[in-house]
C-alpha atoms as a PDB file:
ATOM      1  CA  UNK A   1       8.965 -25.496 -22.729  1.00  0.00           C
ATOM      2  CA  UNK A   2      11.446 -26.579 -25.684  1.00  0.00           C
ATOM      3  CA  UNK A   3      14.223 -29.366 -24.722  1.00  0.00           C
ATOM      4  CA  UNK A   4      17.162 -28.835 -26.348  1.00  0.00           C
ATOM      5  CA  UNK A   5      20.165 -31.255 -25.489  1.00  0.00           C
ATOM      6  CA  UNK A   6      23.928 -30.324 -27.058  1.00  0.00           C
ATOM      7  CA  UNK A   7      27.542 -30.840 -26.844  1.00  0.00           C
ATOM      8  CA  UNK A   8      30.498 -28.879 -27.072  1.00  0.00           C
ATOM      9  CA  UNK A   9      33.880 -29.503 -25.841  1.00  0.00           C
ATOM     10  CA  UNK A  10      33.370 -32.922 -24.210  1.00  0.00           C
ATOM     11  CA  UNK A  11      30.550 -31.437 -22.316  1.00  0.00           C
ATOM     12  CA  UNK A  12      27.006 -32.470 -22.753  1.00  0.00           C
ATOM     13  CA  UNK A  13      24.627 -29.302 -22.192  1.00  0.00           C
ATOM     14  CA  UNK A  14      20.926 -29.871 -21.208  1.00  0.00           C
ATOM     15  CA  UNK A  15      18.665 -26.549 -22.518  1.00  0.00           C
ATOM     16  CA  UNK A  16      15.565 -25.183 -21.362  1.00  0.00           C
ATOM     17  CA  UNK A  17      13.727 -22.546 -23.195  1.00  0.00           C
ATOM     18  CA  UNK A  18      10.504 -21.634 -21.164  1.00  0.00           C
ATOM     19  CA  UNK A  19       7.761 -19.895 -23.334  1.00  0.00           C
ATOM     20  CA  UNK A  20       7.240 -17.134 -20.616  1.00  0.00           C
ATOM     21  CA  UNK A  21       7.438 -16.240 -16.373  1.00  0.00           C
ATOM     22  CA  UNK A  22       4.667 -17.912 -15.974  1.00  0.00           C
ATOM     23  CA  UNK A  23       5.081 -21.292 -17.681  1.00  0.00           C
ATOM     24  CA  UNK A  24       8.380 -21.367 -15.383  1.00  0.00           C
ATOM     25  CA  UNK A  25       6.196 -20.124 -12.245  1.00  0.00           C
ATOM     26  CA  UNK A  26       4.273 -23.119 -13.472  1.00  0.00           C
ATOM     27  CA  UNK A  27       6.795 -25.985 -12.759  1.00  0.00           C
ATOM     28  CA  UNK A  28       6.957 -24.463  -8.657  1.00  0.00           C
ATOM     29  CA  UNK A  29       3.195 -24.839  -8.430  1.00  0.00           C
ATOM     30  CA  UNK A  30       3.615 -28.621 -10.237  1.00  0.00           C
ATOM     31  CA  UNK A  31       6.158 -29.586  -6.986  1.00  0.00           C
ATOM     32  CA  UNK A  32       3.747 -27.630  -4.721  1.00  0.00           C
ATOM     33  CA  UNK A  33       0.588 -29.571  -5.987  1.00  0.00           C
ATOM     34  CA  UNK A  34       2.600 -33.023  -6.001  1.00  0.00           C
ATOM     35  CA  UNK A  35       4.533 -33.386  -3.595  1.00  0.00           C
ATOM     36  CA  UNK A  36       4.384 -35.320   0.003  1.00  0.00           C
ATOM     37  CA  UNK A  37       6.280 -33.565   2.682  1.00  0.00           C
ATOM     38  CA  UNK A  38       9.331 -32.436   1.165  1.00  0.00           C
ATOM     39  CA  UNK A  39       9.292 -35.304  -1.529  1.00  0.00           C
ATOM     40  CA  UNK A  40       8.795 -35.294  -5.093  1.00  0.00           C
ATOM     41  CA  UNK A  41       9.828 -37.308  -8.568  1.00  0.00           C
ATOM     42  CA  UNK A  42      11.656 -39.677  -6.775  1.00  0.00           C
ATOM     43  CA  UNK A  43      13.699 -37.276  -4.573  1.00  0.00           C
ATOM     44  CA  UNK A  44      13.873 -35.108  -1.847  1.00  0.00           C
ATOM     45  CA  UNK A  45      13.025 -31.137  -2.428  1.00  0.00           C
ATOM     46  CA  UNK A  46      15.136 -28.583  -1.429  1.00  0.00           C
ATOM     47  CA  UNK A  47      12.576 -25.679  -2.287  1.00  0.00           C
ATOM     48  CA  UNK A  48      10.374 -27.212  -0.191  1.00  0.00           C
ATOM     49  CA  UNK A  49      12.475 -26.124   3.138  1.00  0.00           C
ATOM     50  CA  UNK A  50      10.614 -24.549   5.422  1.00  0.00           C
ATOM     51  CA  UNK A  51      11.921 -21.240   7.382  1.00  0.00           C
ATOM     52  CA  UNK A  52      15.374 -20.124   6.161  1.00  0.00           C
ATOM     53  CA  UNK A  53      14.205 -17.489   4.646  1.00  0.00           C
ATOM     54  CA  UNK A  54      17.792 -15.486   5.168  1.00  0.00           C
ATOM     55  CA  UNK A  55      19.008 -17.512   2.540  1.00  0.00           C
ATOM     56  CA  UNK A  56      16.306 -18.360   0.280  1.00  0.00           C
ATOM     57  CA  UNK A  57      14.230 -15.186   0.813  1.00  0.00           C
ATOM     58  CA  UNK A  58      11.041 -16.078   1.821  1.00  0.00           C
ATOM     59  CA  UNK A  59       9.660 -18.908   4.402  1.00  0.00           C
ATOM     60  CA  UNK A  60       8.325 -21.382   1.785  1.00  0.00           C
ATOM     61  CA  UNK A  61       8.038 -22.163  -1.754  1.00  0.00           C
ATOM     62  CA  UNK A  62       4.204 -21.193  -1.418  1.00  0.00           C
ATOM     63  CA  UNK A  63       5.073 -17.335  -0.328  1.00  0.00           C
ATOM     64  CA  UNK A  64       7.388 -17.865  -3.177  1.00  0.00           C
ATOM     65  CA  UNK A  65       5.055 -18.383  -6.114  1.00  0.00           C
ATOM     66  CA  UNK A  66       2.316 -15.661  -4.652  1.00  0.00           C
ATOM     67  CA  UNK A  67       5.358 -13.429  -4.979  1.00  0.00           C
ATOM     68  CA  UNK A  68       5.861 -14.730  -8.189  1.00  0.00           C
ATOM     69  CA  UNK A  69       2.407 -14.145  -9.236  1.00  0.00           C
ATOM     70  CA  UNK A  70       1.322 -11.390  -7.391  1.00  0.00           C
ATOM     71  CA  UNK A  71       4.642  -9.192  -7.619  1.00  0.00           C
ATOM     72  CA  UNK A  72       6.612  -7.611  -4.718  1.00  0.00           C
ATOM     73  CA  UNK A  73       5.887  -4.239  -3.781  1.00  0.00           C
ATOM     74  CA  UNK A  74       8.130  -3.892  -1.680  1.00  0.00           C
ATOM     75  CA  UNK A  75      10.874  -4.876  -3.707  1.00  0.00           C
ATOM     76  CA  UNK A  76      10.757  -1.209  -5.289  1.00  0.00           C
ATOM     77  CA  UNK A  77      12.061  -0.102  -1.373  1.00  0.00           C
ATOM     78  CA  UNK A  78      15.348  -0.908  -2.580  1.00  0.00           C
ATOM     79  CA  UNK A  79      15.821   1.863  -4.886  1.00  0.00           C
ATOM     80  CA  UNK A  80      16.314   4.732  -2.691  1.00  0.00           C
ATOM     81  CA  UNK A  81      20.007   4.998  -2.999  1.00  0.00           C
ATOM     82  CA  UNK A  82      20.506   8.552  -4.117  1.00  0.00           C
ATOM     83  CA  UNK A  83      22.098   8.556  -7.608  1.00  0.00           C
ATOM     84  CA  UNK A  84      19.957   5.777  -9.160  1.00  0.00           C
ATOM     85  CA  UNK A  85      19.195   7.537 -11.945  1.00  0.00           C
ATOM     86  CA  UNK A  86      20.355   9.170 -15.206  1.00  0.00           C
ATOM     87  CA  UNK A  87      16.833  11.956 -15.200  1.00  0.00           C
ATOM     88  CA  UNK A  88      19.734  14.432 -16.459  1.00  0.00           C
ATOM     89  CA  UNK A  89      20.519  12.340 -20.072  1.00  0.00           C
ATOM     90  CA  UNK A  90      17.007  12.302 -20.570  1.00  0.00           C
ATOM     91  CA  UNK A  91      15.949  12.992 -24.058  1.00  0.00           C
ATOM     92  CA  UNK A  92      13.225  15.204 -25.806  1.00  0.00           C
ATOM     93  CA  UNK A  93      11.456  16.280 -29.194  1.00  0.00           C
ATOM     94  CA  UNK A  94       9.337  18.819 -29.663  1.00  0.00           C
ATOM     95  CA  UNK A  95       6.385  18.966 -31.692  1.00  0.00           C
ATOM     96  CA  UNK A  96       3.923  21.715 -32.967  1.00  0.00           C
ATOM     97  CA  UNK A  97       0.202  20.232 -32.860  1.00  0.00           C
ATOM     98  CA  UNK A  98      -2.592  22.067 -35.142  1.00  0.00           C
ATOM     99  CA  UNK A  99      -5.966  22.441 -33.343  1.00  0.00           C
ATOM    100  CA  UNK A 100      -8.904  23.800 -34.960  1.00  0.00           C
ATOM    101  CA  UNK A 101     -11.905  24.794 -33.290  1.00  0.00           C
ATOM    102  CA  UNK A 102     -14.339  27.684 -33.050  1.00  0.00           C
ATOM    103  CA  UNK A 103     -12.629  29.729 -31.029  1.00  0.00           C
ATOM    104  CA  UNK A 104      -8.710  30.382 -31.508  1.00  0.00           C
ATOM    105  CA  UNK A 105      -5.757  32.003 -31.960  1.00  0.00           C
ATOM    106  CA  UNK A 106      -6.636  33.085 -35.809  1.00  0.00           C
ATOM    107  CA  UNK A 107      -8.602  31.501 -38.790  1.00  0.00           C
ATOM    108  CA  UNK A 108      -8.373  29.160 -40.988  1.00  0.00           C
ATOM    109  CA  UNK A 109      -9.283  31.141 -44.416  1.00  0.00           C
ATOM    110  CA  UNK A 110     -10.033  27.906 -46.364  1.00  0.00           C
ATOM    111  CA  UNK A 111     -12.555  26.533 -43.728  1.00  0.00           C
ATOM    112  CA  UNK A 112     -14.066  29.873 -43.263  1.00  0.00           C
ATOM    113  CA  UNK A 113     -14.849  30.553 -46.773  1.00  0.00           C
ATOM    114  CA  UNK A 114     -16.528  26.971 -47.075  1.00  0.00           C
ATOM    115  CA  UNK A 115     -18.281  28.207 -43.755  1.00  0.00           C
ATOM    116  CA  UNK A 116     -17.650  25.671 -41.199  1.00  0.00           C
ATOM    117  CA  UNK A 117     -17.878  26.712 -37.469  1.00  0.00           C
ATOM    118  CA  UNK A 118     -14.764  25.145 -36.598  1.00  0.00           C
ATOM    119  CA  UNK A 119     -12.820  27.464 -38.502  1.00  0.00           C
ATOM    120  CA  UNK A 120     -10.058  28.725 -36.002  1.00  0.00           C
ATOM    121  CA  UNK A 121      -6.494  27.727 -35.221  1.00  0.00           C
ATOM    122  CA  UNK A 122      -4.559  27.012 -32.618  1.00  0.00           C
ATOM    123  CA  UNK A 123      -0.973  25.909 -32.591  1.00  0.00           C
ATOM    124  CA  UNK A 124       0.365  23.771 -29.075  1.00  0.00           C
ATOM    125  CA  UNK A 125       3.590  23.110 -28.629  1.00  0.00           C
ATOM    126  CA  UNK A 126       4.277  19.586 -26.940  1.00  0.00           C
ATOM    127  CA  UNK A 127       7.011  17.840 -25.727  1.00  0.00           C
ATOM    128  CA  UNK A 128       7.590  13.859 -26.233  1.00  0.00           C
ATOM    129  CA  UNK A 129      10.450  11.129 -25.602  1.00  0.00           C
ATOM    130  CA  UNK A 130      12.650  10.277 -28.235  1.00  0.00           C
ATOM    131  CA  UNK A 131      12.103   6.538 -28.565  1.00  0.00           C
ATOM    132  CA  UNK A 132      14.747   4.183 -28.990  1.00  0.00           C
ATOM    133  CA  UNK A 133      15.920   1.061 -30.082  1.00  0.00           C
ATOM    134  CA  UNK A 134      15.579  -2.611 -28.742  1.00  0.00           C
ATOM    135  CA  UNK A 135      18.342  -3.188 -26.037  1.00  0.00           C
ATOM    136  CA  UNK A 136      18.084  -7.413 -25.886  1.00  0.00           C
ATOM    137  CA  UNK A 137      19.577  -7.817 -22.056  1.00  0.00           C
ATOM    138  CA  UNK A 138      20.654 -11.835 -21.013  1.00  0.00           C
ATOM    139  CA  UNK A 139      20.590 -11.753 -17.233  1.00  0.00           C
ATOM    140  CA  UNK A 140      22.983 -14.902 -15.323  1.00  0.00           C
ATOM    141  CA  UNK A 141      20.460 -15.113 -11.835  1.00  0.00           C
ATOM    142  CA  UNK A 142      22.962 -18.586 -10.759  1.00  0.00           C
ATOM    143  CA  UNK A 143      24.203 -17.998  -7.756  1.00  0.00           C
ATOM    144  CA  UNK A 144      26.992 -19.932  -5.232  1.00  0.00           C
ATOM    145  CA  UNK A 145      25.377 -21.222  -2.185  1.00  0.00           C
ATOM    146  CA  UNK A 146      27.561 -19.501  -0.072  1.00  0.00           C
ATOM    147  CA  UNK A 147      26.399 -15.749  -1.564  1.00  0.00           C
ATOM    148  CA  UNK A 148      24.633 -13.748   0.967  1.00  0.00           C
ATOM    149  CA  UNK A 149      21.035 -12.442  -0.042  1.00  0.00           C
ATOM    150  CA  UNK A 150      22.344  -9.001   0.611  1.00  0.00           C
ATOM    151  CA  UNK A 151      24.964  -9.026  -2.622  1.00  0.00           C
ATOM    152  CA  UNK A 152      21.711 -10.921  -4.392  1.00  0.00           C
ATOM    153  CA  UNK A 153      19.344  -7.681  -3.645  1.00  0.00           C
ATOM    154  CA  UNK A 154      22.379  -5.436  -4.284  1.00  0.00           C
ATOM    155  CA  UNK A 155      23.073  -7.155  -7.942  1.00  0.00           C
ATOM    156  CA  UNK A 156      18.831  -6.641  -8.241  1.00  0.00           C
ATOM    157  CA  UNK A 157      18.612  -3.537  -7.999  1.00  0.00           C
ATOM    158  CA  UNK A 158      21.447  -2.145 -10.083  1.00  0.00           C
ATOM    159  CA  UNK A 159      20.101  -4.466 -12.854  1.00  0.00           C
ATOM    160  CA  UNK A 160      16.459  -3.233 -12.207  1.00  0.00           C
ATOM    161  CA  UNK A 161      17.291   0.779 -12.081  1.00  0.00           C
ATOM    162  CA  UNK A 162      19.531   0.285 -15.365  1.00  0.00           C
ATOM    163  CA  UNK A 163      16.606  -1.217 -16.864  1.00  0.00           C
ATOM    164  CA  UNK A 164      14.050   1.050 -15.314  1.00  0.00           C
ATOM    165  CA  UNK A 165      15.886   3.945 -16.479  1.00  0.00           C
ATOM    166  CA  UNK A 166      16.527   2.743 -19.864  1.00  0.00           C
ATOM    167  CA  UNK A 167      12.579   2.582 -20.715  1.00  0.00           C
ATOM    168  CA  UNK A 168      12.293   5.947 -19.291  1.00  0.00           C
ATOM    169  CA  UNK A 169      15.296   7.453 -21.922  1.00  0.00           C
ATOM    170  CA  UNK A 170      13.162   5.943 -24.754  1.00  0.00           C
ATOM    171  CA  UNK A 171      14.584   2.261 -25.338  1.00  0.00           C
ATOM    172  CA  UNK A 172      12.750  -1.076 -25.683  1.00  0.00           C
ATOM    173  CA  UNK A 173      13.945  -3.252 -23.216  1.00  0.00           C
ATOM    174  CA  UNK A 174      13.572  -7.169 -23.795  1.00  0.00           C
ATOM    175  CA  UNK A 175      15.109  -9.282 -20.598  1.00  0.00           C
ATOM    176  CA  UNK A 176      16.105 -12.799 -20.153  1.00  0.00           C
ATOM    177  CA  UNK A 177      16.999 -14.656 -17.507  1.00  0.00           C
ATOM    178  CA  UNK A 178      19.044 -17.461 -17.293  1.00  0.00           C
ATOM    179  CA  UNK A 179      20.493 -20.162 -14.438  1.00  0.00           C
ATOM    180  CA  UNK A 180      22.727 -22.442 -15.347  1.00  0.00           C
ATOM    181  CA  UNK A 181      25.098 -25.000 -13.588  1.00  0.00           C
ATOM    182  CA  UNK A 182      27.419 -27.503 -14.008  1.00  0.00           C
ATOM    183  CA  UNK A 183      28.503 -31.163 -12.737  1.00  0.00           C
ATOM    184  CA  UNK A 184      31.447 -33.430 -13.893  1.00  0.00           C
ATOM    185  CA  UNK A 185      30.861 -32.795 -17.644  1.00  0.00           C
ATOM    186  CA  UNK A 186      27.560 -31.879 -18.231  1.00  0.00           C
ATOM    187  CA  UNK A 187      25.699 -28.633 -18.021  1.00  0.00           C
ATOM    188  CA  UNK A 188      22.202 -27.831 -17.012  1.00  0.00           C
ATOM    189  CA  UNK A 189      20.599 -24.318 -18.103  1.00  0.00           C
ATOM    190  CA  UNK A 190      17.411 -22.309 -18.167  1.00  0.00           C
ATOM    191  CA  UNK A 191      16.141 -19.795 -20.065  1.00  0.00           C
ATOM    192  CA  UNK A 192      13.048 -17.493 -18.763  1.00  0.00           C
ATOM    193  CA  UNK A 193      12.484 -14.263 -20.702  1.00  0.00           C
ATOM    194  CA  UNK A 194      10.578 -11.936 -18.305  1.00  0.00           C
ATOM    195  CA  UNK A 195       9.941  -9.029 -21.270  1.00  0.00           C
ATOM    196  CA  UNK A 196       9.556  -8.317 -24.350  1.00  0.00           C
ATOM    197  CA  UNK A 197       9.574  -4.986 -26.537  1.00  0.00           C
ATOM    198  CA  UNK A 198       7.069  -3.041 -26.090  1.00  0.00           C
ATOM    199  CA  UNK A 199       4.847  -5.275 -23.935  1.00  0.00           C
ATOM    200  CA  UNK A 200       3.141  -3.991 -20.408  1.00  0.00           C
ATOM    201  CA  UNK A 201       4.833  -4.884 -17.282  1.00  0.00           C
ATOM    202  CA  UNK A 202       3.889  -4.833 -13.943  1.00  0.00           C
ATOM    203  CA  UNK A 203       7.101  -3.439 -12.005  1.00  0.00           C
ATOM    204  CA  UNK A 204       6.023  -4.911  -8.854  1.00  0.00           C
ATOM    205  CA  UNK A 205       6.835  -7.895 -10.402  1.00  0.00           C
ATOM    206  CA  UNK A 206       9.708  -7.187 -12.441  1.00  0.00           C
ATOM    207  CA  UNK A 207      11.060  -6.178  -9.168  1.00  0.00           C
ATOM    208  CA  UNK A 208      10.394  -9.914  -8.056  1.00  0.00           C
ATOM    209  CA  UNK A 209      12.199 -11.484 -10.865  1.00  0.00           C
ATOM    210  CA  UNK A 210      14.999  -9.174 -11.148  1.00  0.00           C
ATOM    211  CA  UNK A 211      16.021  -8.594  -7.758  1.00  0.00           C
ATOM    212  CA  UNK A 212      14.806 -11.625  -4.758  1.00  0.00           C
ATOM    213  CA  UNK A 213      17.074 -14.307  -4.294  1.00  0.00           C
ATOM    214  CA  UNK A 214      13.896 -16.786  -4.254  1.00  0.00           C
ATOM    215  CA  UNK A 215      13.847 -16.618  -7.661  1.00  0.00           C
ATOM    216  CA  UNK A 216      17.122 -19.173  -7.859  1.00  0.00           C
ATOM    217  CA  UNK A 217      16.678 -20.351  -4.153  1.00  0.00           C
ATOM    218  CA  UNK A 218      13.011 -21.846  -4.627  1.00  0.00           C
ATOM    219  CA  UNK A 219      11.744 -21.475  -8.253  1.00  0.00           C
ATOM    220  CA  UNK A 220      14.622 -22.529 -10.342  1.00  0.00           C
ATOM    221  CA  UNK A 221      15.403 -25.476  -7.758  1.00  0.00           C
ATOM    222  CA  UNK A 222      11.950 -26.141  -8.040  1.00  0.00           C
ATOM    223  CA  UNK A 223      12.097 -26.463 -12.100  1.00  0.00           C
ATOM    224  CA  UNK A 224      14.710 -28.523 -11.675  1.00  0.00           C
ATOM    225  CA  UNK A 225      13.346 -30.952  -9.781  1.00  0.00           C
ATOM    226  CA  UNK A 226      11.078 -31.744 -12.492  1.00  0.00           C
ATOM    227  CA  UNK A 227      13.223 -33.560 -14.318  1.00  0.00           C
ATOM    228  CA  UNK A 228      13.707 -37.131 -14.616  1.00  0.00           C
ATOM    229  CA  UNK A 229      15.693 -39.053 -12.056  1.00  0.00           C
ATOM    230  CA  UNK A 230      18.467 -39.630 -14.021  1.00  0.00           C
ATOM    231  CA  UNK A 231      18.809 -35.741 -14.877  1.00  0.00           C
ATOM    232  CA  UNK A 232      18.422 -35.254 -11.382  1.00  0.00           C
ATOM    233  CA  UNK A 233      21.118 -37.350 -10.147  1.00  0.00           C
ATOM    234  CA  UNK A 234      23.342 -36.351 -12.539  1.00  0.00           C
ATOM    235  CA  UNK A 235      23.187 -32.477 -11.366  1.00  0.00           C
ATOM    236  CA  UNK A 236      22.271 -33.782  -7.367  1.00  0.00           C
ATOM    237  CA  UNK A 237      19.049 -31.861  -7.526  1.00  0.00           C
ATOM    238  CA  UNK A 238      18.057 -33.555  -4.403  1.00  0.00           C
ATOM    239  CA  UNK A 239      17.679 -31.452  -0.661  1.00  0.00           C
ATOM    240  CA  UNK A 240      20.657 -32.763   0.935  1.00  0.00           C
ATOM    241  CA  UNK A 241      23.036 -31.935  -2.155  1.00  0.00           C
ATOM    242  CA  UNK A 242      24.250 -28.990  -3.672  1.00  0.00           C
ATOM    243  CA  UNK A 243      21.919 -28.387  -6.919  1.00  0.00           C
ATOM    244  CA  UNK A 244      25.189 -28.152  -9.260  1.00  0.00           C
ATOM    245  CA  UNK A 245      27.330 -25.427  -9.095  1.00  0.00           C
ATOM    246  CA  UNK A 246      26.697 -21.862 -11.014  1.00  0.00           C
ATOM    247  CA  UNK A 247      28.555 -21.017 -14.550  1.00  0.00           C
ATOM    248  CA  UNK A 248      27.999 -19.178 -17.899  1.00  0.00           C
ATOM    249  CA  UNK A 249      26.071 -21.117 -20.257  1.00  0.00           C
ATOM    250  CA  UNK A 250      28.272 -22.153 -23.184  1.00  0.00           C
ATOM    251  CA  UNK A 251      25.019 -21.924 -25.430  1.00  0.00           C
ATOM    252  CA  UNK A 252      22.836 -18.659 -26.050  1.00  0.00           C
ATOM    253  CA  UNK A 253      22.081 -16.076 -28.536  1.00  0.00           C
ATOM    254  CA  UNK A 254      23.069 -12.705 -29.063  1.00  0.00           C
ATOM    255  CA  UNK A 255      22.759 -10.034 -26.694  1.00  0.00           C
ATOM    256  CA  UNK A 256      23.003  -6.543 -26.736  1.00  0.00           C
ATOM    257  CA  UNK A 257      24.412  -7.148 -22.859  1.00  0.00           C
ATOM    258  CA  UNK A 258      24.924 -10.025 -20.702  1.00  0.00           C
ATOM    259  CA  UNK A 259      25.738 -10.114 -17.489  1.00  0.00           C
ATOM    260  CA  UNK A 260      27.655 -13.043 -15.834  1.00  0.00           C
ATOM    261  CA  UNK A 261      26.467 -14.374 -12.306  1.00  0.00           C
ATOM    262  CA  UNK A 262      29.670 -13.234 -10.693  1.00  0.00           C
ATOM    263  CA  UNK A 263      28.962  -9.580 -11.825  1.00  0.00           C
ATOM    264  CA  UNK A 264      27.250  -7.190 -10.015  1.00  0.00           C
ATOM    265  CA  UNK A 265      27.360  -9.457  -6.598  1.00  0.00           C
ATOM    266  CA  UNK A 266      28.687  -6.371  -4.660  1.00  0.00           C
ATOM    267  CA  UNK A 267      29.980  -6.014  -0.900  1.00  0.00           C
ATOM    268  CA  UNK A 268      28.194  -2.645  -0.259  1.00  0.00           C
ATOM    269  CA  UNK A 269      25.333  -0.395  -0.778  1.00  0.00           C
ATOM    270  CA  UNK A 270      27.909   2.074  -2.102  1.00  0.00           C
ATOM    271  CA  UNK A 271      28.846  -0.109  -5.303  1.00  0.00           C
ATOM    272  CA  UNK A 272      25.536  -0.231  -6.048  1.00  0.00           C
ATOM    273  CA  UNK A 273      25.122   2.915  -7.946  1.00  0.00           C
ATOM    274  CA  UNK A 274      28.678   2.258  -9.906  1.00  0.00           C
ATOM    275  CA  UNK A 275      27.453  -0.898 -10.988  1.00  0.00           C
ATOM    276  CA  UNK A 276      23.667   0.440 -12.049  1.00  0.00           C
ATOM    277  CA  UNK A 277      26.789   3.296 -14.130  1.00  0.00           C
ATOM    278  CA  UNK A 278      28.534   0.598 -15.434  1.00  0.00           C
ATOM    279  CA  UNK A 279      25.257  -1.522 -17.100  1.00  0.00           C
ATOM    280  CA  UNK A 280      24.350   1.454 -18.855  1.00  0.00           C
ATOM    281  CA  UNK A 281      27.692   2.636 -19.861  1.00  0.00           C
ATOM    282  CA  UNK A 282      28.048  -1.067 -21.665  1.00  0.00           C
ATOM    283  CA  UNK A 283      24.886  -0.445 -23.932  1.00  0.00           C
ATOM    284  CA  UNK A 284      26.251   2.846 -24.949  1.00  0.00           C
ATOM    285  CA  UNK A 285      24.114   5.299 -22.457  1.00  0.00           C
ATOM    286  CA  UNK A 286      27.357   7.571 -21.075  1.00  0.00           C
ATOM    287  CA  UNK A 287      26.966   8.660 -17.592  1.00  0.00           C
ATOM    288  CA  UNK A 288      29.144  11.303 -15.746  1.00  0.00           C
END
């Protein structure tokens, strides 16, 4: 992980860039290894709670990181809301392939004269998806403590069809996510990318990442109480306080689309689909 610390407007911002999923996975596992009871670093551990898993979305941070590991099968479940998908944009080319062999639909004069067996032709049509280009996605997974996991799932899985769907028309999806929070004038953030182009991904656990509200609730907590007591004051990262509260970062790159942590927290199953409309609408895929 890269330490970055900066300031702009007054504000003093504290940056973490994690290599990959699994060095952040890494920093639960650290707390889990370490700690006594529900202490660690010189404080008490709110991922550490035991039970409660209607708000943090599983019973401990241990069923947390095999989760986080493992992936979440059922975390796919959530997509069977009829209209999650844009199957009707999807995009083709065709291509004419020349096989040769020594029986087909005519010969191949040239071979024939120079008397090889595999003289005949056949021509196959096929049909392949256009590809397309890198869509670089920043993904704001802060959250106010007083969210219900429902809007978290619902937010999820809009964010996880769009994404799903996008791969499918052809595009190279790369994701980050980020959490960051703010106390008195400083700012704490982290940044986890979960993909890059053209890499293989399990979607059992991209399901995990994307959509459970564990991934804030017991994994970023957990990250955060890694850091030294004095960062940890400063943000209360302790179990009895309120682990800052959630706002955009005021430092990150470009992105093709980000997506605040207000956005996308819907009331209903039935803004779920106009929301999944909306993501892909804002990187230029038009949906009716």
């Amino acid at each position: 992980m890269v330490k970055e610390e900066r300031e702009k407007d007054g504000h003093i911002c504290y940056l973490r860039y994690y290599r990959d999923w699994l060095e952040f996975v890494s920093c639960a596992e650290k707390v889990l290894a370490g700690c006594e009871g529900k202490w660690f670093n010189g404080g008490g551990c709110r991922s550490l709670d035991i039970g409660e898993a209607g708000w943090f979305g599983t019973s401990s941070l241990k069923e947390t990181i095999d989760l986080a590991r493992n992936g979440w099968p059922e975390g796919r479940q959530h997509l069977a809301i009829p209209g999650l998908s844009a199957e009707n944009l999807f995009t083709f080319s065709q291509r004419i392939i020349r096989q040769i062999d020594t029986a087909g639909d005519e010969p191949d004069i040239g071979l024939f004269l120079q008397g090889e067996p595999e003289h005949m032709v056949t021509l196959v049509e096929t049909i392949e998806r256009n590809r397309g280009k890198v869509i670089r996605i920043l993904l704001n997974r802060a959250c106010s403590s007083d969210i219900g996991i429902d809007r978290v799932v619902r937010k999820g899985v809009s964010v996880f069809a769009a994404i799903q769907n996008l791969m499918l028309l052809g595009f190279a999806v790369e994701i980050t996510i980020v959490e960051a929070c703010s106390r008195s004038s400083y700012e704490y953030v982290q940044f986890i990318p979960i993909l890059h182009a053209g890499e293989p991904i399990n979607l059992d656990t991209l399901a995990f990442m994307l959509i459970h509200p564990s991934v804030l609730r017991r994994l970023c907590f957990s990250a955060e109480e890694c850091e030294s007591p004095e960062i940890r004051r400063r943000f209360e990262f302790f179990s009895s306080r309120g682990y800052g509260i959630p706002c955009e970062p005021s430092f990150h790159e470009e992105y093709d689309l980000y997506l605040p942590w207000r956005k996308g927290l819907v009331g209903s199953d039935a803004e779920v689909v106009p929301f999944f409309k909306q993501i892909l609408n804002e990187v230029g895929v038009q949906l009716p």
